[in-house]
C-alpha atoms as a PDB file:
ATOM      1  CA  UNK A   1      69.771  34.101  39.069  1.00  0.00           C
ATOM      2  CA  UNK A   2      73.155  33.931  37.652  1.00  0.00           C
ATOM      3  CA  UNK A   3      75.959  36.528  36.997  1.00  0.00           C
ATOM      4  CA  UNK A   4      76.953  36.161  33.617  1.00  0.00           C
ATOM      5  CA  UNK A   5      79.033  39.719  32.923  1.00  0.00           C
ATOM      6  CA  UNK A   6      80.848  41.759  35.177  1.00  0.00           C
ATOM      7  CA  UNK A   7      82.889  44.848  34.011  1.00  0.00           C
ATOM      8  CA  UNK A   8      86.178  46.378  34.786  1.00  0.00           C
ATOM      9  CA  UNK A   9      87.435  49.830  33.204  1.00  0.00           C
ATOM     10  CA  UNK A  10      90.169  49.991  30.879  1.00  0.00           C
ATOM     11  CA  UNK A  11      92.068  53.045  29.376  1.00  0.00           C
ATOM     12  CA  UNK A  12      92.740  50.747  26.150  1.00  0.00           C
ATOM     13  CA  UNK A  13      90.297  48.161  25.157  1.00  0.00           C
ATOM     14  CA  UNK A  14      93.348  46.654  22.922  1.00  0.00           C
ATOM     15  CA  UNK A  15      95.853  47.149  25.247  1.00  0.00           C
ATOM     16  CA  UNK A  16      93.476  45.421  27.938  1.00  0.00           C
ATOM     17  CA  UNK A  17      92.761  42.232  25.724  1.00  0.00           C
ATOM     18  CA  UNK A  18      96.522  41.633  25.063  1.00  0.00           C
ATOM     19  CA  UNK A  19      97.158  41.718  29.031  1.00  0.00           C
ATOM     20  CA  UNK A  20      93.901  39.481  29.877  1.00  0.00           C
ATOM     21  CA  UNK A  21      94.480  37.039  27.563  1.00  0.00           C
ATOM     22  CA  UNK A  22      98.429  36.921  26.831  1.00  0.00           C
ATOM     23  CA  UNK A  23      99.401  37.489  30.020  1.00  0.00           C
ATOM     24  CA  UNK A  24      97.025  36.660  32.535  1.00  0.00           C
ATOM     25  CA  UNK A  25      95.584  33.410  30.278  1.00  0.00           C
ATOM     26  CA  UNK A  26      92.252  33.966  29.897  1.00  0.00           C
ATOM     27  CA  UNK A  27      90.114  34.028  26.066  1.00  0.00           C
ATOM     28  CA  UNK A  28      88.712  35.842  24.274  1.00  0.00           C
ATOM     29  CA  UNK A  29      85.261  35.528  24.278  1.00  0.00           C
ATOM     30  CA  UNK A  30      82.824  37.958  22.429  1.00  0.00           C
ATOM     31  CA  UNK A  31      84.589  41.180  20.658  1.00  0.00           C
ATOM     32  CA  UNK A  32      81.569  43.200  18.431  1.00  0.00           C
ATOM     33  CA  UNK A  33      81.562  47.305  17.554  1.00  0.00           C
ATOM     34  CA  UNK A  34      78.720  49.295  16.929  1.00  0.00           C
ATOM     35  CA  UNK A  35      79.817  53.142  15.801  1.00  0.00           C
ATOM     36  CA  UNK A  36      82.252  53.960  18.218  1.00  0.00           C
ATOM     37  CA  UNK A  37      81.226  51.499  21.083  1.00  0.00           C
ATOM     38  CA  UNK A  38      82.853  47.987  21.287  1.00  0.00           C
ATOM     39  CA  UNK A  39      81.397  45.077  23.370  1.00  0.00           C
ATOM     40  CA  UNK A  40      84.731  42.914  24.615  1.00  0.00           C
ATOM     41  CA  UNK A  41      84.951  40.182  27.058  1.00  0.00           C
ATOM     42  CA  UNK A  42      87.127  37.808  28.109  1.00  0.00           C
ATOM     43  CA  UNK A  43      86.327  34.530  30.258  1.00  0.00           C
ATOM     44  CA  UNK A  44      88.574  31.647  32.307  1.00  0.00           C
ATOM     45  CA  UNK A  45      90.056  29.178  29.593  1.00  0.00           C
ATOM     46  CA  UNK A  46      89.411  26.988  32.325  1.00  0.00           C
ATOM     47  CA  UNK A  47      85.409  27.955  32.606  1.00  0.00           C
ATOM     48  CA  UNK A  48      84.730  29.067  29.273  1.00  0.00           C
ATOM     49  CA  UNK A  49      80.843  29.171  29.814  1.00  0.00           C
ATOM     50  CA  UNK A  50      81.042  30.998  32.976  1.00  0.00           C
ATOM     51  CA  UNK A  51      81.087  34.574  33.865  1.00  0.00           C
ATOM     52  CA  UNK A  52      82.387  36.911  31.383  1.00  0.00           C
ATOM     53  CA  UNK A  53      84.545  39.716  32.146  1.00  0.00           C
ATOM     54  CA  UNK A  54      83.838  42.855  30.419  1.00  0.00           C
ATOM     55  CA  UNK A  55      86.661  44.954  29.419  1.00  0.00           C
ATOM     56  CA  UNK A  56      85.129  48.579  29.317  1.00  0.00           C
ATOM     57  CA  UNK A  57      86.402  51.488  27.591  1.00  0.00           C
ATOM     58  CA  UNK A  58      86.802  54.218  30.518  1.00  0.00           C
ATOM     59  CA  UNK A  59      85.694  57.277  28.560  1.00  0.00           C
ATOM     60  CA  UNK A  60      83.032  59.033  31.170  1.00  0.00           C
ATOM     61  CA  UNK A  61      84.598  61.266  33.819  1.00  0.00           C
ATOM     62  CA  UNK A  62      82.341  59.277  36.354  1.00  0.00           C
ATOM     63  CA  UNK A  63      83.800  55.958  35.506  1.00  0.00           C
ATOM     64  CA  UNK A  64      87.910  57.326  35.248  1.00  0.00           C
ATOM     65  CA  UNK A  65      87.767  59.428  38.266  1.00  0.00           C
ATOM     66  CA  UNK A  66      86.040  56.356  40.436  1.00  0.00           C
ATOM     67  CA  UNK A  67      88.733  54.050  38.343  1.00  0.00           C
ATOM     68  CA  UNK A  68      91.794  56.046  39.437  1.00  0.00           C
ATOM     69  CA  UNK A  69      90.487  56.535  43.187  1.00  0.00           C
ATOM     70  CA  UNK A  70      90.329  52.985  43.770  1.00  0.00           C
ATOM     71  CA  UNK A  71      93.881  52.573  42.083  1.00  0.00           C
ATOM     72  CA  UNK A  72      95.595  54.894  44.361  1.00  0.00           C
ATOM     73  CA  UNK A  73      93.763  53.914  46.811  1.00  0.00           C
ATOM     74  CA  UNK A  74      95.015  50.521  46.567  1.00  0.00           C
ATOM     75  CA  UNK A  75      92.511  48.599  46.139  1.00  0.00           C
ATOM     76  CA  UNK A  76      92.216  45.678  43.577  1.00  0.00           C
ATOM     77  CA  UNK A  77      89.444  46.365  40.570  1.00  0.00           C
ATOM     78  CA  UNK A  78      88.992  43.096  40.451  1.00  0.00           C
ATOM     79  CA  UNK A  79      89.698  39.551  42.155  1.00  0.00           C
ATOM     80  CA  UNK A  80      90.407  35.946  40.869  1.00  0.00           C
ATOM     81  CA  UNK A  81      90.945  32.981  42.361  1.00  0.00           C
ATOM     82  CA  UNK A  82      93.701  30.265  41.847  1.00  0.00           C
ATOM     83  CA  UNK A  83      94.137  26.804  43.593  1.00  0.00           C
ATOM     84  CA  UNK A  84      98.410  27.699  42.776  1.00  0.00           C
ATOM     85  CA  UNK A  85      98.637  31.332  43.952  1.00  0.00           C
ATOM     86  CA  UNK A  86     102.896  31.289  43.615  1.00  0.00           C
ATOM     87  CA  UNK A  87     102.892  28.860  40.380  1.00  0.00           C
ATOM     88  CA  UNK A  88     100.697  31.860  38.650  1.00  0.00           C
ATOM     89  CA  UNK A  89     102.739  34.485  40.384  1.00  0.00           C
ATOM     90  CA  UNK A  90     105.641  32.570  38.696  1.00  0.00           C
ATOM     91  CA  UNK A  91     104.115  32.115  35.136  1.00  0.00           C
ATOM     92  CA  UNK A  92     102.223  35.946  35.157  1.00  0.00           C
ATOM     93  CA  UNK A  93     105.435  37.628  36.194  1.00  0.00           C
ATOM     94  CA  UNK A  94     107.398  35.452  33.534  1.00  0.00           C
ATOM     95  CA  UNK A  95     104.753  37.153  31.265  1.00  0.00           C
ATOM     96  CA  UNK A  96     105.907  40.571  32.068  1.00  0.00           C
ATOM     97  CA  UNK A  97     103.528  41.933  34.541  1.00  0.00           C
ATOM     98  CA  UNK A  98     104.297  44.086  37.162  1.00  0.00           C
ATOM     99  CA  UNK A  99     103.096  42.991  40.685  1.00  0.00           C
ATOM    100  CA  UNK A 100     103.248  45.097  43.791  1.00  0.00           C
ATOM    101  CA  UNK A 101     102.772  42.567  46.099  1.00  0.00           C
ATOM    102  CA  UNK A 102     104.254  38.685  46.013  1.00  0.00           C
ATOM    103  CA  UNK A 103     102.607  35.972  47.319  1.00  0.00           C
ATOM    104  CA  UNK A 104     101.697  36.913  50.718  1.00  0.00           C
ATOM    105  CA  UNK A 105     100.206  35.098  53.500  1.00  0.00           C
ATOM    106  CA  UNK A 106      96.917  37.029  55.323  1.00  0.00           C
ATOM    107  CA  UNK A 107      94.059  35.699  57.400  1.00  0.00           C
ATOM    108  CA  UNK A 108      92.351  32.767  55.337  1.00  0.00           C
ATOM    109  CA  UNK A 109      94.309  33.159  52.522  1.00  0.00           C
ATOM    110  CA  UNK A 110      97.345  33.961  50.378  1.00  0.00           C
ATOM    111  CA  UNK A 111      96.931  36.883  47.668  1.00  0.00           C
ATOM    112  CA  UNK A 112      99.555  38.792  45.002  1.00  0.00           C
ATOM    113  CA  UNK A 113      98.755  42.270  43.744  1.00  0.00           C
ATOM    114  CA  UNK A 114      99.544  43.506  40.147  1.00  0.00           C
ATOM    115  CA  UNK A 115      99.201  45.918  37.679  1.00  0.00           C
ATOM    116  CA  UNK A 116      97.254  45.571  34.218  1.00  0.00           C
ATOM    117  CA  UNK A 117      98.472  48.089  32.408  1.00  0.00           C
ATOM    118  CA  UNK A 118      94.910  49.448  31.894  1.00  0.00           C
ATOM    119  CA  UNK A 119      94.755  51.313  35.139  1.00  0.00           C
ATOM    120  CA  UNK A 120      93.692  48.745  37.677  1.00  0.00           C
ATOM    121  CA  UNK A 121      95.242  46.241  40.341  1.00  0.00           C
ATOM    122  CA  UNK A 122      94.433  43.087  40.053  1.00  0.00           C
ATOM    123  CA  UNK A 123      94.216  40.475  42.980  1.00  0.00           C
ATOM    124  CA  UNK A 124      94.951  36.884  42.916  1.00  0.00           C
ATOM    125  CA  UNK A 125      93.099  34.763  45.917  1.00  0.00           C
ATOM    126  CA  UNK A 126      94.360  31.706  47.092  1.00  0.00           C
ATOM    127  CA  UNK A 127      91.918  30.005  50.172  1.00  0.00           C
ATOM    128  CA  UNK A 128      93.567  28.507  52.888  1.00  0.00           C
ATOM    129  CA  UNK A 129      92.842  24.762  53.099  1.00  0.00           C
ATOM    130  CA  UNK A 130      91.329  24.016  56.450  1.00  0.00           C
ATOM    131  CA  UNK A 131      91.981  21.149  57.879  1.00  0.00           C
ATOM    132  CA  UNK A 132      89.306  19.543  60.561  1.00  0.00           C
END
């Protein structure tokens, strides 16, 4: 087995793709409507073929009230991982976006925090190199 789609909420599916792919770097890759609903994803420019990101609309009460819990909570929607942790701090704030937390150092790793303008925190993970 394979995970090929995961999802994240989004108040605005337009909104969301600007941020995702202008800001954050990532492309579009499928983008289809039928009626009212619209199937969007985005992927790594750097994996293409691997998982897709889904960039769902957040229009159940289920899906915003557990969406704006885990915002005010804290706690990151959704994580991705970078070999340059500061260099994409650097570039993403250049960008515009609005982090809450720099570059910091915790147990095994170094991680930012920031906003993406759809309702969610977003983590970036940098693993420690261990040395033996």
């Amino acid at each position: 087995m394979k995970i090929k789609v995961t999802s994240i909420y989004v108040d605005d599916q337009a909104k969301a793709l600007n941020f995702y792919t202008d800001v954050l770097g990532f492309a579009k890759k499928a983008d289809f409507s039928n009626g009212p609903y619209r199937w969007l994803t985005v992927a790594s420019a750097e994996e293409p073929n691997g998982t897709e990101l889904q960039l769902a609309l957040n229009n159940n009460p289920a899906a915003k009230a557990y969406q704006q819990a885990i915002f005010q909570q804290n706690q990151p929607a959704m994580m991705f991982f970078t070999d340059d942790v500061k260099g994409d701090y650097e570039r993403i704030k250049a960008r515009g976006a609005e982090f809450t937390m720099p570059p910091t150092e915790v147990p095994g790793s170094t991680i930012a925090m920031l906003k993406d303008t759809c309702g969610n925190l977003i983590q970036l993970t940098q693993l420690a190199r261990w040395s033996n």
